[in-house]
C-alpha atoms as a PDB file:
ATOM      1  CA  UNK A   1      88.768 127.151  93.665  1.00  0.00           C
ATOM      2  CA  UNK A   2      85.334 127.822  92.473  1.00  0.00           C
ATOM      3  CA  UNK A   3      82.872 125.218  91.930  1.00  0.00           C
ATOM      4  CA  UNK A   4      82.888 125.523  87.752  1.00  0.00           C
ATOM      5  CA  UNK A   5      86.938 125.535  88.253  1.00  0.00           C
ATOM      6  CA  UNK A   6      86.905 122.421  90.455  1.00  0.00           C
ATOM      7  CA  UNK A   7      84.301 121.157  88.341  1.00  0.00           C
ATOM      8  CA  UNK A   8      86.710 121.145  84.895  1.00  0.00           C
ATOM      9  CA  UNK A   9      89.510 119.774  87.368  1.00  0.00           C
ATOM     10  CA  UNK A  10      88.048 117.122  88.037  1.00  0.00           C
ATOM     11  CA  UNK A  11      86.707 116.208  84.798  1.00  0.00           C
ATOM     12  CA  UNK A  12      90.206 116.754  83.438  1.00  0.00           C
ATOM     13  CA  UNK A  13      91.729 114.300  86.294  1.00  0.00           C
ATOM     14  CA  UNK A  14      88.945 111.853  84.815  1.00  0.00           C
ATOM     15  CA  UNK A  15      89.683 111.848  81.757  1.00  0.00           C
ATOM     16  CA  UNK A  16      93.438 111.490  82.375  1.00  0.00           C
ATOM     17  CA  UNK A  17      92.451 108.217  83.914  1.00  0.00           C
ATOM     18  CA  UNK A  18      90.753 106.951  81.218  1.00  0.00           C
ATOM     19  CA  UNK A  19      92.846 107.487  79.265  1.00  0.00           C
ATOM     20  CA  UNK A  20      95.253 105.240  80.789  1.00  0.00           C
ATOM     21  CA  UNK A  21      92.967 102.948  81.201  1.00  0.00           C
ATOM     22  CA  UNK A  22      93.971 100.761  78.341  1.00  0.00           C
ATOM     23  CA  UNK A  23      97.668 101.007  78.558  1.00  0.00           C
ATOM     24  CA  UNK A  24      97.559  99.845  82.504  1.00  0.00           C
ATOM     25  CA  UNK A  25      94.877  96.831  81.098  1.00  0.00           C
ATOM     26  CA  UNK A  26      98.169  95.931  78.480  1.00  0.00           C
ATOM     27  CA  UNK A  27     100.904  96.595  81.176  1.00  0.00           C
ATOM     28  CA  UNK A  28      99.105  94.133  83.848  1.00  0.00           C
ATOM     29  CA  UNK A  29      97.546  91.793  81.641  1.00  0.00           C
ATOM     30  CA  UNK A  30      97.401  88.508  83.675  1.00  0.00           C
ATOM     31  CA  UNK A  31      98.658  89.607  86.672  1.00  0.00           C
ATOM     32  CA  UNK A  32      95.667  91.025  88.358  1.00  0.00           C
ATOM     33  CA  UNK A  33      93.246  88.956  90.495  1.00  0.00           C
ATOM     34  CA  UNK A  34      90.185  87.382  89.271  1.00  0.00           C
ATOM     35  CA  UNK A  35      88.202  87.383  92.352  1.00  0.00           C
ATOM     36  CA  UNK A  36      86.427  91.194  92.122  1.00  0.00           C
ATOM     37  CA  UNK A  37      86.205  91.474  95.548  1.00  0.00           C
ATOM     38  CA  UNK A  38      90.089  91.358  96.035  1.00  0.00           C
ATOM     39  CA  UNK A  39      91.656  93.392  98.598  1.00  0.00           C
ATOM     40  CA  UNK A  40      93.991  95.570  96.491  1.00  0.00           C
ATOM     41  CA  UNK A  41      96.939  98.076  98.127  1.00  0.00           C
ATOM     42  CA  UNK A  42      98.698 100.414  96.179  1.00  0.00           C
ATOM     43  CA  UNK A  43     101.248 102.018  98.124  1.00  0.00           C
ATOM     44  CA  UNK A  44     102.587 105.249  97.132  1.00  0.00           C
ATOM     45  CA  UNK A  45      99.846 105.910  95.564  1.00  0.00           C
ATOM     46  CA  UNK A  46     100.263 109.035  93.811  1.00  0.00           C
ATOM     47  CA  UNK A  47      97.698 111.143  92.056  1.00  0.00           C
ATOM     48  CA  UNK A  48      95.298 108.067  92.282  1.00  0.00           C
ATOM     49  CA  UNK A  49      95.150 107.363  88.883  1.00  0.00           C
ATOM     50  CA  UNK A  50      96.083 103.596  89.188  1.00  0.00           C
ATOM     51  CA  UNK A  51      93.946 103.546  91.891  1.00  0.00           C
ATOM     52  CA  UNK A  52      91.156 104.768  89.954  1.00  0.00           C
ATOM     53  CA  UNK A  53      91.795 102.132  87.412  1.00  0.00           C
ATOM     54  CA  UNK A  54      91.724  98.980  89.950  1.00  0.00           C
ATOM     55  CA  UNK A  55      88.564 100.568  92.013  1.00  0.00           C
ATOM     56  CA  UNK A  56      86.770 100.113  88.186  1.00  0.00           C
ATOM     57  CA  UNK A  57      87.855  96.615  88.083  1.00  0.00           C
ATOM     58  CA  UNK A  58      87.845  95.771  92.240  1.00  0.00           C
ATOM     59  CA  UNK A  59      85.663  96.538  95.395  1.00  0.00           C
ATOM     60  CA  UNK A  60      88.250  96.610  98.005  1.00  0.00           C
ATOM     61  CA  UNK A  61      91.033  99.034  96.815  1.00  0.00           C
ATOM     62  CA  UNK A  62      92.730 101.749  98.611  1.00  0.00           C
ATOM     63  CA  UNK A  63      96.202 103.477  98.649  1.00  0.00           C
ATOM     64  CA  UNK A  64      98.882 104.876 100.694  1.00  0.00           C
ATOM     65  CA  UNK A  65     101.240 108.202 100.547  1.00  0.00           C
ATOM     66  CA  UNK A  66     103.018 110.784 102.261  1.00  0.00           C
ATOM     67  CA  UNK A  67     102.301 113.373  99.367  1.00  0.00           C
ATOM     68  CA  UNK A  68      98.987 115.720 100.541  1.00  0.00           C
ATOM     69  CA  UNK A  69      98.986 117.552  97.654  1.00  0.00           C
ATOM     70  CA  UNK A  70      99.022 114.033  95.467  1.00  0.00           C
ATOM     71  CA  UNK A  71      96.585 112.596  98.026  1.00  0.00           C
ATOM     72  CA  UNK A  72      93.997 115.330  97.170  1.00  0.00           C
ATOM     73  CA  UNK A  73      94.322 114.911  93.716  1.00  0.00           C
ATOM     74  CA  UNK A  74      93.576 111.172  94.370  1.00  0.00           C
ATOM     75  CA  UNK A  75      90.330 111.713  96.561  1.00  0.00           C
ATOM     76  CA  UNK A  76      89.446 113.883  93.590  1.00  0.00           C
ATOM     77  CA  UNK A  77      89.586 110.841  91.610  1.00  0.00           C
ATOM     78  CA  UNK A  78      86.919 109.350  94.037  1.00  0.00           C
ATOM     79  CA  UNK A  79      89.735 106.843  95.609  1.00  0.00           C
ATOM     80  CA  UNK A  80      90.577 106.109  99.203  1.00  0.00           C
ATOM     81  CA  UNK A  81      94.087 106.874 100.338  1.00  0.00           C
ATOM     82  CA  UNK A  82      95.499 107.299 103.919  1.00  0.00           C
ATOM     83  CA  UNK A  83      98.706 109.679 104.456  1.00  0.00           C
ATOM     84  CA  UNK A  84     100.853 107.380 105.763  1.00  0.00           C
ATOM     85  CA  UNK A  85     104.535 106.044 105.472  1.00  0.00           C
ATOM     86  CA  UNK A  86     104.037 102.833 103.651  1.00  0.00           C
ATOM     87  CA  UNK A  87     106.291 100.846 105.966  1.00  0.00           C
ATOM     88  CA  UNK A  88     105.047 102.226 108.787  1.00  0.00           C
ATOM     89  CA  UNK A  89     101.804 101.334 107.345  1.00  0.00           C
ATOM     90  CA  UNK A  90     102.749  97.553 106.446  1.00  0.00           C
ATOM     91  CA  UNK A  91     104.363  97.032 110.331  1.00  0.00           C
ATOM     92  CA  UNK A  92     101.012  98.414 112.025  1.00  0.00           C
ATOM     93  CA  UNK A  93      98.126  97.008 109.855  1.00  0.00           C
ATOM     94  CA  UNK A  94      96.617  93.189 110.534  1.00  0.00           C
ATOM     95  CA  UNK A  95      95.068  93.233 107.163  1.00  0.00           C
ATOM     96  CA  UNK A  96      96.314  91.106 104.056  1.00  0.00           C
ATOM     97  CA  UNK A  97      95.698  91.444 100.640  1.00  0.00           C
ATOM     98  CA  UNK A  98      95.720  89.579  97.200  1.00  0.00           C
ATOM     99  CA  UNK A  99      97.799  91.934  95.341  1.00  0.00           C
ATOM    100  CA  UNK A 100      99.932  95.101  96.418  1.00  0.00           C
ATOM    101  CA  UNK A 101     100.978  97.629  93.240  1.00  0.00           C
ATOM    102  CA  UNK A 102     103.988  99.235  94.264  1.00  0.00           C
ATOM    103  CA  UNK A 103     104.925 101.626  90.892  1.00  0.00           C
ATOM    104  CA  UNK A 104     107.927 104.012  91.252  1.00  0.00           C
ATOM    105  CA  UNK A 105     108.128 104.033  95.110  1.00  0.00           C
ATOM    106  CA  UNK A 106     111.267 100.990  95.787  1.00  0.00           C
ATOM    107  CA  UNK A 107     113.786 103.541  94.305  1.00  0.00           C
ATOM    108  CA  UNK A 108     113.334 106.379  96.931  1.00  0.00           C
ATOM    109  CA  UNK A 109     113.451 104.157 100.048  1.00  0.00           C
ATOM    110  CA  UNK A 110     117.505 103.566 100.517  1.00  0.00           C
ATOM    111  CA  UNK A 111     119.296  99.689  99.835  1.00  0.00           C
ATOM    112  CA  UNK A 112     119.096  99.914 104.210  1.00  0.00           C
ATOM    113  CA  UNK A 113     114.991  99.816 103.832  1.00  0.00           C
ATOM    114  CA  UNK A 114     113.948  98.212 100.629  1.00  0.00           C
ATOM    115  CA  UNK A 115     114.498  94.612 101.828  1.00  0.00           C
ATOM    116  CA  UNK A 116     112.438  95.546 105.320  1.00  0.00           C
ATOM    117  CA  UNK A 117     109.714  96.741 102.458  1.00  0.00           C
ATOM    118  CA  UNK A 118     109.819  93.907 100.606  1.00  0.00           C
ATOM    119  CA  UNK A 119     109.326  91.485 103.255  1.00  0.00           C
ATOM    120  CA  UNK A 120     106.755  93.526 105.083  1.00  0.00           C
ATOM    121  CA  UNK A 121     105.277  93.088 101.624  1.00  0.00           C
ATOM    122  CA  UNK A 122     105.490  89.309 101.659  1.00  0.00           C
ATOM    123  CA  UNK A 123     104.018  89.074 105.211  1.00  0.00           C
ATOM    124  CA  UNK A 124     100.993  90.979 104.168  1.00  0.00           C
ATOM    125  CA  UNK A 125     100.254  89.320 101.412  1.00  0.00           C
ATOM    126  CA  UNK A 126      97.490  86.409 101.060  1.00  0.00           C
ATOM    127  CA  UNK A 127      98.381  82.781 100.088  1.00  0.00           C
ATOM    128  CA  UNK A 128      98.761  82.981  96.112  1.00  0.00           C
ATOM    129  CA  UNK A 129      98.615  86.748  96.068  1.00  0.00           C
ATOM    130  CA  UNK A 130     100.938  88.842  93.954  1.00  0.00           C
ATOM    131  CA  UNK A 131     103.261  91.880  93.908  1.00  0.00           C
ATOM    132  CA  UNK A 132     103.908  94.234  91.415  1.00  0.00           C
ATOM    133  CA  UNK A 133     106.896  97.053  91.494  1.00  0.00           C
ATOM    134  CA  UNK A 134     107.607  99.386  88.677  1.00  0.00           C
ATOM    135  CA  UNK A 135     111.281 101.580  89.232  1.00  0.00           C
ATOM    136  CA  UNK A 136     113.707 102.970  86.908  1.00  0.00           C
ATOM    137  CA  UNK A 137     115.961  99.987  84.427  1.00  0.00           C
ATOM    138  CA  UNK A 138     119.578 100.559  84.804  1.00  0.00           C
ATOM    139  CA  UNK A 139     119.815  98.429  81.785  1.00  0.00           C
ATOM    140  CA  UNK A 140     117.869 100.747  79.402  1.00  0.00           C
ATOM    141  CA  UNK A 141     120.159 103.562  77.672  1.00  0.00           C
ATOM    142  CA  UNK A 142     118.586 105.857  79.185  1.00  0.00           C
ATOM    143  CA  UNK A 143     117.685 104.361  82.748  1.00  0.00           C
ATOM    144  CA  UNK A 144     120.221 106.748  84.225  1.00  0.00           C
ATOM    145  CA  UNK A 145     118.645 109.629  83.431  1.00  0.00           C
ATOM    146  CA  UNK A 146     115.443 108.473  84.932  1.00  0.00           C
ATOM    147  CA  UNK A 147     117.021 107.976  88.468  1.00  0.00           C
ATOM    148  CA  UNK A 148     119.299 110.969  88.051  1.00  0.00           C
ATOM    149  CA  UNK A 149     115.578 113.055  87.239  1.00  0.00           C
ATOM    150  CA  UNK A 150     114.799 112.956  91.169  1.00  0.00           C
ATOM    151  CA  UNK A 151     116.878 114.328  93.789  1.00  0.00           C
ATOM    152  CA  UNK A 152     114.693 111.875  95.928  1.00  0.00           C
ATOM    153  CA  UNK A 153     115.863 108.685  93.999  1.00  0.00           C
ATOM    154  CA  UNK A 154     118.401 106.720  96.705  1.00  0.00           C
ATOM    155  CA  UNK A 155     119.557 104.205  93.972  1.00  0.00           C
ATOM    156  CA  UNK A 156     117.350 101.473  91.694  1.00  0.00           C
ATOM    157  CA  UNK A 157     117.609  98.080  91.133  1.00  0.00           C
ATOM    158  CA  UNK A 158     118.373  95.785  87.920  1.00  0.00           C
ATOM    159  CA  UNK A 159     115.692  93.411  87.483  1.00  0.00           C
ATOM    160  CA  UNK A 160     118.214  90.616  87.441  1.00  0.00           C
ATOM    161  CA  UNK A 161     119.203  91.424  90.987  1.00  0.00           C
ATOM    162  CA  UNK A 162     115.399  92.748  92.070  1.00  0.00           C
ATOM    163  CA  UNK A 163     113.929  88.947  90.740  1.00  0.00           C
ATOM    164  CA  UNK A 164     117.055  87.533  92.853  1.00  0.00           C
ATOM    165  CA  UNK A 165     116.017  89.507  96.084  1.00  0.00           C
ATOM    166  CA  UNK A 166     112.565  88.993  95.637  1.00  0.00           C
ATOM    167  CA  UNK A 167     112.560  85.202  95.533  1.00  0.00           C
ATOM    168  CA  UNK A 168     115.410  84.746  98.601  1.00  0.00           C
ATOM    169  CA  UNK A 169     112.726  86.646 100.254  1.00  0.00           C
ATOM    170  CA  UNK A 170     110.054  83.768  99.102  1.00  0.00           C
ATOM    171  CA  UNK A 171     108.580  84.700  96.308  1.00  0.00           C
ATOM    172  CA  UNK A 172     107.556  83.095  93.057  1.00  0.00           C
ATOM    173  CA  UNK A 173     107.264  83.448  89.221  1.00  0.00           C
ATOM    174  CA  UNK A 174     109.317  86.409  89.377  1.00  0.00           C
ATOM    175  CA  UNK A 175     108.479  87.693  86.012  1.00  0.00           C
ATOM    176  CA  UNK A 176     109.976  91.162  84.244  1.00  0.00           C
ATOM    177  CA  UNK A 177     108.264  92.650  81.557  1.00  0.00           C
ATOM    178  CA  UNK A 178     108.587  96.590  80.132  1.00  0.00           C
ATOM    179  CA  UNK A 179     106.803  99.446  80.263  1.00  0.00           C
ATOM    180  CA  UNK A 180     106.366 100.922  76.005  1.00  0.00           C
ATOM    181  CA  UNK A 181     103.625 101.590  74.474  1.00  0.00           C
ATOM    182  CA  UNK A 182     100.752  98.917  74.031  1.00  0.00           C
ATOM    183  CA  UNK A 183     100.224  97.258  70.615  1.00  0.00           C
ATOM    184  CA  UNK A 184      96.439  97.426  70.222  1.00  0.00           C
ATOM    185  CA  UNK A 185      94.171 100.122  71.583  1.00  0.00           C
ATOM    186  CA  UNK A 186      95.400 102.770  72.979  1.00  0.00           C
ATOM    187  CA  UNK A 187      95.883 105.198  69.553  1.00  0.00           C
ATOM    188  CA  UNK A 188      97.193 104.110  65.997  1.00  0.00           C
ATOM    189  CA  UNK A 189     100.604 106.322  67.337  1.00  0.00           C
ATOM    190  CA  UNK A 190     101.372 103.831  69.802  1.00  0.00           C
ATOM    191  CA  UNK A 191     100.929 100.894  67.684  1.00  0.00           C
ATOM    192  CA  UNK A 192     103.492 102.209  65.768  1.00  0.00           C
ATOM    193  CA  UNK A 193     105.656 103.010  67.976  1.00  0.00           C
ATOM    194  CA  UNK A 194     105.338  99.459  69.624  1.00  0.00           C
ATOM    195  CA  UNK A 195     106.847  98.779  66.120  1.00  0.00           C
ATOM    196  CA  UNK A 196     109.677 100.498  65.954  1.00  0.00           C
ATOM    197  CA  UNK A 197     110.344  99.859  69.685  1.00  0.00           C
ATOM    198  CA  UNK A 198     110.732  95.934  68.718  1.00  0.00           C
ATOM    199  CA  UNK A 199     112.945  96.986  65.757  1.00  0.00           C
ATOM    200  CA  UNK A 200     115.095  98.970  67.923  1.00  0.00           C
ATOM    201  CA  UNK A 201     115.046  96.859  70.711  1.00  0.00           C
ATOM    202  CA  UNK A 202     116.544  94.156  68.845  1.00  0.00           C
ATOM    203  CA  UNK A 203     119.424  96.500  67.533  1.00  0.00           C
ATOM    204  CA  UNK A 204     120.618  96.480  71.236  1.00  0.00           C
ATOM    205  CA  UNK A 205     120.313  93.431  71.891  1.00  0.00           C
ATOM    206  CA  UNK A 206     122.407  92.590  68.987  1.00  0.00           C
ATOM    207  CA  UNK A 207     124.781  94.944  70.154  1.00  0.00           C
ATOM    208  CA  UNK A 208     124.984  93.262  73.322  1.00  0.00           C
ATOM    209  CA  UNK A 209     125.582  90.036  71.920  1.00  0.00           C
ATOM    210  CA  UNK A 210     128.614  90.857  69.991  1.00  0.00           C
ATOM    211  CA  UNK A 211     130.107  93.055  72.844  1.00  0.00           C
ATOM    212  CA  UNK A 212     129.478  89.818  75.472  1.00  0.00           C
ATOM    213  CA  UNK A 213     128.797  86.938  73.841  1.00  0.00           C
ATOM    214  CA  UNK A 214     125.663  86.455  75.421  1.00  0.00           C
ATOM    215  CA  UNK A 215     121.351  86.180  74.396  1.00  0.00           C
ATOM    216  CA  UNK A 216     119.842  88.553  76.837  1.00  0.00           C
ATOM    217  CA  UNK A 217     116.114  88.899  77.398  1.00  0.00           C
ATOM    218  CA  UNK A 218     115.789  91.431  79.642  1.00  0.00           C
ATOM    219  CA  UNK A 219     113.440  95.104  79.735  1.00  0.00           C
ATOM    220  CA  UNK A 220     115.190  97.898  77.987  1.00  0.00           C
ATOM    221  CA  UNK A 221     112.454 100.041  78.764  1.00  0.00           C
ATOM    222  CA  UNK A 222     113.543 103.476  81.038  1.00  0.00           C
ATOM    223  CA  UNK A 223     111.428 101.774  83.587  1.00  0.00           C
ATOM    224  CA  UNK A 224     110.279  98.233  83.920  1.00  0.00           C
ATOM    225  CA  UNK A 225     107.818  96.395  85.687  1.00  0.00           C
ATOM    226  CA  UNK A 226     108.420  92.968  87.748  1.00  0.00           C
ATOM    227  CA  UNK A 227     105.839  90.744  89.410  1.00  0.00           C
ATOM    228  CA  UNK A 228     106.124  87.797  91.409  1.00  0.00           C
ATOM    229  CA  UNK A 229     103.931  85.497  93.944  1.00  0.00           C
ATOM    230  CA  UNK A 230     103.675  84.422  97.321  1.00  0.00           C
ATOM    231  CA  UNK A 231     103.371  80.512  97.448  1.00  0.00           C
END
């Protein structure tokens, strides 16, 4: 790659992460750590872009995957990531942290290993510290064809049963919440579609009530998001 090439690449990768930057500000409002010099993990990582968003915000951020030619595009991003397994990584490090990001990663490790993960999790996290996982939402219409996009996807969890796991395990204000499209600041496009999101949302929800009898307030979002804290 020549430098001009590398050059635009990286500016591209930049501006990617920008502009994301205000949809991941909507997505984790009030569940990201007030203390600046948090130690932040963000295991499988990816293309850095979260991590690019939380090293903004944060001093002491850094990421793990097994993906080289993701972890490039990271360090291209300016981020530190190690190539590691990320439960190998949890059983062999002494450090802790305040908050560890998890996004798309608990659906390709296997029903044997995602408990072992999530309590590796637990044990590395700091007093009051929080976790956040993002997979594929089997109760979304179209949360099958997210898991079924992969061939690497093992299975996924509902976020009834993941908030049941997670606090048998120990944790705290388990709390759900879905992934659309922000209401203020991103673009005027996804405003509306925030809009029509809440009117359709409520369509199957209505559906669901007259099918079961029951209120549900649950994501219907492809994926979801779901955070809780260690005591």
């Amino acid at each position: 790659m020549t430098t001009d090439s590398k050059q635009l690449h990286d500016a591209l990768l930049t501006k990617a992460a920008h502009k994301m930057t205000r949809s991941y500000d909507y997505r984790f409002r009030k569940w990201l750590p007030k203390n600046r010099a948090a130690p932040i993990l963000d295991l499988g990582c990816g293309d850095g872009k979260i991590l690019w968003y939380l090293a903004q915000k944060y001093a002491a951020v850094s990421g793990v995957d097994l993906d080289p030619k993701k972890i490039e595009a990271a360090k291209m991003l300016g981020v530190f990531v190690e190539h590691k397994d990320a439960l190998d990584f949890l059983s062999n490090t002494h450090k802790t942290f305040d908050l560890i990001c998890a996004l798309d990663l608990v659906e390709h490790l296997g029903k044997q290993r995602v408990i072992s993960f999530l309590e590796l999790c637990f044990k590395r996290l700091n007093s009051g510290a929080r976790i956040i996982l993002q997979m594929p939402n089997p109760n979304s219409p179209f949360g099958y064809s997210v898991q079924q996009s992969d061939l690497t996807h093992e299975f996924t969890l509902s976020p009834v049963l993941a908030s049941k796991i997670l606090n048998e395990i120990g944790f705290i204000n388990t709390e759900c919440r879905e992934t659309g499209p922000p209401l203020w600041g991103y673009s005027l496009l996804a405003t509306m579609r925030f809009f029509v999101w809440r009117v359709i949302r409520l369509c199957y929800r209505f559906l669901n009530f007259i099918e079961a009898g029951e209120r549900i307030n649950l994501p219907l979002t492809r994926v979801y998001l779901i955070s809780a804290c260690k005591k």
